[in-house]
N, C-alpha and C. Protein backbone atom coordinates (compact mmCIF):
# COMPACT_ATOMS: atom_id res chain seq x y z
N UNK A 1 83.23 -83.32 -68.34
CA UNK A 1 82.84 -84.09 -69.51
C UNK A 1 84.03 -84.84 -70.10
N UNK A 2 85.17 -84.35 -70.07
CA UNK A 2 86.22 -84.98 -70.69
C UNK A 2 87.04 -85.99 -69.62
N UNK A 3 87.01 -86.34 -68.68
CA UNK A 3 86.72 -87.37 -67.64
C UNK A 3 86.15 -88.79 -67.88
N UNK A 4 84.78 -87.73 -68.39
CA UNK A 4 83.77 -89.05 -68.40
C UNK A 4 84.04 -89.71 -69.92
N UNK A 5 84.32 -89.39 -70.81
CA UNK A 5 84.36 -89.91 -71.86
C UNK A 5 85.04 -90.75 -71.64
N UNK A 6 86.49 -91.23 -71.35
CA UNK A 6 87.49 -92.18 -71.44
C UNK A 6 86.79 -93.55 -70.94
N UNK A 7 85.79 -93.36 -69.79
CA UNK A 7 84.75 -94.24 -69.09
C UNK A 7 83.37 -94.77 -70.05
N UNK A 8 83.18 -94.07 -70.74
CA UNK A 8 82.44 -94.34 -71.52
C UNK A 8 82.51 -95.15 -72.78
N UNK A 9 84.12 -94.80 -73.14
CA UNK A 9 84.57 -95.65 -74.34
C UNK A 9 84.83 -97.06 -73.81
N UNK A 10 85.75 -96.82 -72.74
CA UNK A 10 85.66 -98.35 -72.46
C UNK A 10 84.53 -99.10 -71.95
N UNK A 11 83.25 -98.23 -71.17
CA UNK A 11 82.18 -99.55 -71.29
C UNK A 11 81.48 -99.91 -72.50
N UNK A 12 81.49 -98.94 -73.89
CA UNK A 12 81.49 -99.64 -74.98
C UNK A 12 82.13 -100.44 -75.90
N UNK A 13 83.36 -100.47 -75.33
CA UNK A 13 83.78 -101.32 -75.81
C UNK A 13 84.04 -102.92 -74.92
N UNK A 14 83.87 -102.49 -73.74
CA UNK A 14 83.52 -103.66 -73.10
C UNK A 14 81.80 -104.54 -73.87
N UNK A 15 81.40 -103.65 -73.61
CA UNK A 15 79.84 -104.49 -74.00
C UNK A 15 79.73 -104.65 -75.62
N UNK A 16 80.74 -104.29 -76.65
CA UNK A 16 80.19 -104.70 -77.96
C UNK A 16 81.48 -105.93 -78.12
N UNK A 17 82.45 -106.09 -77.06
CA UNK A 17 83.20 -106.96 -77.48
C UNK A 17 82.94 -108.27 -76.60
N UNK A 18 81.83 -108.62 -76.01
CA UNK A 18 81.01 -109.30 -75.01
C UNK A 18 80.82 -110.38 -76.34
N UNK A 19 80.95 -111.78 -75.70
CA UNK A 19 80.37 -113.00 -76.72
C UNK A 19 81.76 -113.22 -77.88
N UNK A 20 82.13 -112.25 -77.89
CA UNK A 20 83.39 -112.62 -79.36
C UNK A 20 84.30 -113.86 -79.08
N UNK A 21 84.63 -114.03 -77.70
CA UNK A 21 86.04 -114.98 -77.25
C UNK A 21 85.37 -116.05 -76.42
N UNK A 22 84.10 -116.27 -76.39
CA UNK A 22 83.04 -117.37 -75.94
C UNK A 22 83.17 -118.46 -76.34
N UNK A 23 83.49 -118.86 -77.67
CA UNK A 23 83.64 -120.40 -77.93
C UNK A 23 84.65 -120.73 -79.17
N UNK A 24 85.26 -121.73 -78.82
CA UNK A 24 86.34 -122.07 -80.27
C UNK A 24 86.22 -122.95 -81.36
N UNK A 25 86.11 -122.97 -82.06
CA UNK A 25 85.76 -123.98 -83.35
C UNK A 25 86.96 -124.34 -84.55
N UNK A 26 86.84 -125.36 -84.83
CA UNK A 26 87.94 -125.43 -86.12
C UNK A 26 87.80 -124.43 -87.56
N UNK A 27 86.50 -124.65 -87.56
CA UNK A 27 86.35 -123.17 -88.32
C UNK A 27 85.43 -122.27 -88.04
N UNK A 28 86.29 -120.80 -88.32
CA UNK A 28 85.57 -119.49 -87.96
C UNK A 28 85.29 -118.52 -89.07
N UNK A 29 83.90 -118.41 -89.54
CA UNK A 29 83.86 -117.98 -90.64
C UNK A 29 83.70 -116.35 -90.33
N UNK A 30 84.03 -115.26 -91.07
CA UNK A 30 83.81 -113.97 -91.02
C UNK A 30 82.82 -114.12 -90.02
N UNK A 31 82.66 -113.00 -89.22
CA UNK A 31 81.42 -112.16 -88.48
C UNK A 31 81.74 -110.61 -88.79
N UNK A 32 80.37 -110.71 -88.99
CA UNK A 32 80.32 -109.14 -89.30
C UNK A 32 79.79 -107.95 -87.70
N UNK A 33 80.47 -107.09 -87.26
CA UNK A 33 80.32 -106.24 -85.94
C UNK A 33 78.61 -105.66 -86.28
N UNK A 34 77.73 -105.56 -87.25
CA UNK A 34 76.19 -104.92 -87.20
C UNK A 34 75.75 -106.09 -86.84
N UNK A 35 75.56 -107.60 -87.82
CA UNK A 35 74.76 -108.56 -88.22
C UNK A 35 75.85 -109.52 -88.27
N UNK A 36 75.38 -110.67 -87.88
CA UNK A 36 75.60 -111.67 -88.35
C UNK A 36 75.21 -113.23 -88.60
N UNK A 37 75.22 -113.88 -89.59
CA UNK A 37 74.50 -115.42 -89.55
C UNK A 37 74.95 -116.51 -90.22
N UNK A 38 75.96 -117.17 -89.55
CA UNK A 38 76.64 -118.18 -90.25
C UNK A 38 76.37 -119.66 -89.61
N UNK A 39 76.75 -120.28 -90.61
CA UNK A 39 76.88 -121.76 -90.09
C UNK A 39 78.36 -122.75 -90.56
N UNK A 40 79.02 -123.18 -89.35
CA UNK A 40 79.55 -123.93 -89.64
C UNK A 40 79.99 -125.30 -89.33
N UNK A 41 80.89 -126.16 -89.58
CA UNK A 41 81.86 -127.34 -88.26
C UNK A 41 82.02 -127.13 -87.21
N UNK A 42 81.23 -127.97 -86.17
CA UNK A 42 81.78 -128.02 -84.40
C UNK A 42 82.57 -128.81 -84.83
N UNK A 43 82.86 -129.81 -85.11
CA UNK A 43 83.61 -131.01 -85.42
C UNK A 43 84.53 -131.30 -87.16
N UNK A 44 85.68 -131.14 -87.28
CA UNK A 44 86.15 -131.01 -88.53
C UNK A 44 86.55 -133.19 -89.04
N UNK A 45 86.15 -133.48 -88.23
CA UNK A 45 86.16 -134.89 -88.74
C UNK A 45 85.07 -135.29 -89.44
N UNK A 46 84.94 -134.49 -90.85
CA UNK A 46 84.26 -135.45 -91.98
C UNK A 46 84.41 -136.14 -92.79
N UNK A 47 85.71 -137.02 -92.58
CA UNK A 47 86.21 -137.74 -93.62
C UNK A 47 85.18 -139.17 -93.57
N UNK A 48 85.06 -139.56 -92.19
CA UNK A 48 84.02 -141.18 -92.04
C UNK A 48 82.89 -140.76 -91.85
N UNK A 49 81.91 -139.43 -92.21
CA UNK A 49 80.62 -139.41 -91.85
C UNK A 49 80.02 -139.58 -93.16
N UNK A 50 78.74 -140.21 -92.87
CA UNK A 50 78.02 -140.81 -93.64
C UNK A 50 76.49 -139.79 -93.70
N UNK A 51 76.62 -138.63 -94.38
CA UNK A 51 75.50 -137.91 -94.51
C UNK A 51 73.78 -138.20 -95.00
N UNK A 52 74.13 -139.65 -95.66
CA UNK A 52 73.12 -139.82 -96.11
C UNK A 52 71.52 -140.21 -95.91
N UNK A 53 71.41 -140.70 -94.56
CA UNK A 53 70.74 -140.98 -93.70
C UNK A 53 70.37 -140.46 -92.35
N UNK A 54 71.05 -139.76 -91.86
CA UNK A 54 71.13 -139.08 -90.38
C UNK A 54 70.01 -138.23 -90.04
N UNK A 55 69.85 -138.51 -88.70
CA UNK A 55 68.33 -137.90 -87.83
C UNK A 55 69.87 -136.42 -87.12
N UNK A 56 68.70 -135.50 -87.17
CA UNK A 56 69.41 -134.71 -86.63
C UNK A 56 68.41 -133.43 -85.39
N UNK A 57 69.30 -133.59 -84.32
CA UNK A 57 68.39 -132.49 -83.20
C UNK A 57 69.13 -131.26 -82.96
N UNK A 58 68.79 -130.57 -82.59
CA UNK A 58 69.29 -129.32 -82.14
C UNK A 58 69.06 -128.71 -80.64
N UNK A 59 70.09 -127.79 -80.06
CA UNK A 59 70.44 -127.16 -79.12
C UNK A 59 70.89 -125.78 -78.97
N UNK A 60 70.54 -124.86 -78.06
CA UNK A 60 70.76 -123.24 -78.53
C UNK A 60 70.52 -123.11 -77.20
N UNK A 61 71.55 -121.26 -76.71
CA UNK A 61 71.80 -120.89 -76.12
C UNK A 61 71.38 -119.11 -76.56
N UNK A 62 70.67 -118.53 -76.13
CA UNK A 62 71.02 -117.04 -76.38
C UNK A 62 71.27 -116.00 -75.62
N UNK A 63 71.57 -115.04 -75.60
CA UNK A 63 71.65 -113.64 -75.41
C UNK A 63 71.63 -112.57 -75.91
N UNK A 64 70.92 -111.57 -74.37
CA UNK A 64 69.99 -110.19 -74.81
C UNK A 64 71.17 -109.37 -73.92
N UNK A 65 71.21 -108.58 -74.89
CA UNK A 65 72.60 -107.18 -74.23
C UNK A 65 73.87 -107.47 -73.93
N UNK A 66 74.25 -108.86 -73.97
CA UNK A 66 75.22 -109.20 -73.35
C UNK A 66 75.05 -109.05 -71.67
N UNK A 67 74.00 -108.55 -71.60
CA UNK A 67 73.58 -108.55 -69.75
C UNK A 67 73.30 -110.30 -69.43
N UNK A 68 72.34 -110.80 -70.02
CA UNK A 68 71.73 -111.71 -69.66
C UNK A 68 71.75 -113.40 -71.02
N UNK A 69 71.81 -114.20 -70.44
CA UNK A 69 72.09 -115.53 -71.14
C UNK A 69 71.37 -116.55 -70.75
N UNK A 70 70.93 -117.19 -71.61
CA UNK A 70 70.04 -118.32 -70.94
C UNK A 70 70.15 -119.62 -72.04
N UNK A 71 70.05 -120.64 -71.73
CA UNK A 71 69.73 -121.36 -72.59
C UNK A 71 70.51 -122.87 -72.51
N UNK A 72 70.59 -124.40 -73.06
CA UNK A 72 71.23 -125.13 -72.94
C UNK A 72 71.33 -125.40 -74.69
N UNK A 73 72.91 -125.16 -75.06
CA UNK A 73 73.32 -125.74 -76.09
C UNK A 73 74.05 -126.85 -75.63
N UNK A 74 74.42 -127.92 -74.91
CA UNK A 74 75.07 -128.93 -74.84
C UNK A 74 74.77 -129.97 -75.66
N UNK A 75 75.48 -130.78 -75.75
CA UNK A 75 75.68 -131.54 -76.99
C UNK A 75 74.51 -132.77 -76.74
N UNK A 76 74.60 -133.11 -75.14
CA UNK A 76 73.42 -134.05 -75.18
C UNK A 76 71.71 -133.65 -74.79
N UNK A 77 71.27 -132.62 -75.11
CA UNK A 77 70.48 -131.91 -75.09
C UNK A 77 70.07 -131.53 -76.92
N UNK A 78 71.07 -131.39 -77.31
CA UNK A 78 70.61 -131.59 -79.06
C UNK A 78 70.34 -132.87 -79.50
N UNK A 79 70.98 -134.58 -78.89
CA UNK A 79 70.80 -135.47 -79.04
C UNK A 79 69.66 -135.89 -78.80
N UNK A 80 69.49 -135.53 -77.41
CA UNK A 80 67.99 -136.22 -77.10
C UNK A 80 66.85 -135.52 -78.04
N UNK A 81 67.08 -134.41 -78.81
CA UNK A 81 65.85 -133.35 -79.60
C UNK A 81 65.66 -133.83 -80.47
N UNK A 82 66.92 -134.87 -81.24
CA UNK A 82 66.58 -135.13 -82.21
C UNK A 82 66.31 -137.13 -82.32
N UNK A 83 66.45 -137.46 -80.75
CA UNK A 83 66.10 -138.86 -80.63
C UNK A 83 67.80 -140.00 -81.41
N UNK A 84 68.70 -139.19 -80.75
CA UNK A 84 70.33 -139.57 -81.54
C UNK A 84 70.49 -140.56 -80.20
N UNK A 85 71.06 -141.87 -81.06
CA UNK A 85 72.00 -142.62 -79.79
C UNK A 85 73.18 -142.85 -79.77
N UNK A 86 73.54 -142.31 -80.99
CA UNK A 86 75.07 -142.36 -81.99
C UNK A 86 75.08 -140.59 -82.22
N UNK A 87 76.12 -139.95 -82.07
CA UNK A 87 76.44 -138.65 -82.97
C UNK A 87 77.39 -138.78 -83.76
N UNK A 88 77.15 -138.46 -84.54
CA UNK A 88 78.40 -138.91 -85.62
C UNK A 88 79.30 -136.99 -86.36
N UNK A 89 78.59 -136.27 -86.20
CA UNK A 89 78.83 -135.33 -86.13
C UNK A 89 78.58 -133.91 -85.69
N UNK A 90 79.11 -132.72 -85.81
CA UNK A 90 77.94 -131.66 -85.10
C UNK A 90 78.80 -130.33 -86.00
N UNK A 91 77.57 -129.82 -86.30
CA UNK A 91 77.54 -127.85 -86.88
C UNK A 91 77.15 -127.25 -85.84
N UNK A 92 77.70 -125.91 -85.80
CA UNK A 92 76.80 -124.89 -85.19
C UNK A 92 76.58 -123.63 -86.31
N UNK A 93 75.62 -122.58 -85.54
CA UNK A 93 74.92 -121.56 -86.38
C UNK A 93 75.41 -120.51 -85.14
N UNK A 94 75.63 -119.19 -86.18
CA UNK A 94 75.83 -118.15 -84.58
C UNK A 94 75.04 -117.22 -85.41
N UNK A 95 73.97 -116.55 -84.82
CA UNK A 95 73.20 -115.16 -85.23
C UNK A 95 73.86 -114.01 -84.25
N UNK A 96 73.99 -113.00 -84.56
CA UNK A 96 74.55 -111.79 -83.85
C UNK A 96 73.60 -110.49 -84.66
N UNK A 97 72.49 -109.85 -83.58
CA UNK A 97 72.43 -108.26 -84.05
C UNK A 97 72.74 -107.52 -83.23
N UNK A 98 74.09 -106.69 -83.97
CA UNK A 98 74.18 -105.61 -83.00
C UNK A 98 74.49 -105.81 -81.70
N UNK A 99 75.03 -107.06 -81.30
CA UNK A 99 75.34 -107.08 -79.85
C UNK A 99 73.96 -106.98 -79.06
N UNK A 100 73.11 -106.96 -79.82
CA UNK A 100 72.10 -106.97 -79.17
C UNK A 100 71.19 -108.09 -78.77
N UNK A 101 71.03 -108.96 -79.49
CA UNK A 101 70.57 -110.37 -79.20
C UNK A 101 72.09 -111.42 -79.75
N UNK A 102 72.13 -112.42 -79.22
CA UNK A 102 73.38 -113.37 -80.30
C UNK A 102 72.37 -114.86 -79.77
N UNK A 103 72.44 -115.88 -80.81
CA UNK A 103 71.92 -117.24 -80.44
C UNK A 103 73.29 -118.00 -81.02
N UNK A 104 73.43 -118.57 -80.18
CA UNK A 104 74.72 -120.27 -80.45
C UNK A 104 73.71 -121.02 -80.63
N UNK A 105 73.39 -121.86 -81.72
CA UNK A 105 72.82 -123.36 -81.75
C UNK A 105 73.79 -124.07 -82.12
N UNK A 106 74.05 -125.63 -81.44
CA UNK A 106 74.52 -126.97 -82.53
C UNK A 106 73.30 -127.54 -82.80
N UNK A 107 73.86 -128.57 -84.06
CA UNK A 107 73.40 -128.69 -84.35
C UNK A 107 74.10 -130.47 -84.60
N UNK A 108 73.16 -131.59 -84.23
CA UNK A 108 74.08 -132.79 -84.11
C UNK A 108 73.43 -133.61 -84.98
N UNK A 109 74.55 -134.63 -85.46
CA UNK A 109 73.72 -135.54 -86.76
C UNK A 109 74.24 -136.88 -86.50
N UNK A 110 72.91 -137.32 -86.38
CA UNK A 110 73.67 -139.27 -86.08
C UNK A 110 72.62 -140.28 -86.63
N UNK A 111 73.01 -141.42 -85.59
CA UNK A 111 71.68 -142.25 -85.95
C UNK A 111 70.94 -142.53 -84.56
């Protein structure tokens, strides 16, 4: 039994630290290790965007256990959702329970 433990810690900690080092952003807001649901900047250039008008589509990617992933968040896959021929900017959203499900969406805003 005391063998197996040392094996055991590290495949939990392999699988709850699964998804953490997946994608980089200019900003990273807290995540919490139970829950989590934030939204922030893919893109920190908002000094020339013009919020006031913009069509916006979306794109998402998820995963179950960290076993399995599916999904297309690419950037021109949120464009075409939301009918964009211009992007002028992009957010994303990250949900996390428990390592147990996580969804990446962007989220793109243009004309």
């Amino acid at each position: 039994m005391k063998k197996l433990l040392p094996f055991v810690l590290f495949v939990a900690v392999m699988i709850f630290s699964t998804g953490c080092i997946t994608y980089s952003t200019p900003v990273m807001p807290p995540q919490g290790l139970l829950f989590s649901s934030i939204q922030a900047p893919l893109d920190a250039n908002a000094d020339s965007t013009d919020f006031s008008n913009e069509k916006q589509g979306e794109a998402s990617s998820t995963a179950i256990l960290g076993l399995f992933a599916f999904g297309d968040a690419s950037l021109n896959t949120a464009a075409r959702d939301g009918g964009l021929t211009t992007v002028n900017h992009v957010d994303y959203s990250y949900q996390n329970i428990l390592f147990f499900y996580q969804q990446f969406t962007i989220v793109a805003y243009g004309e």
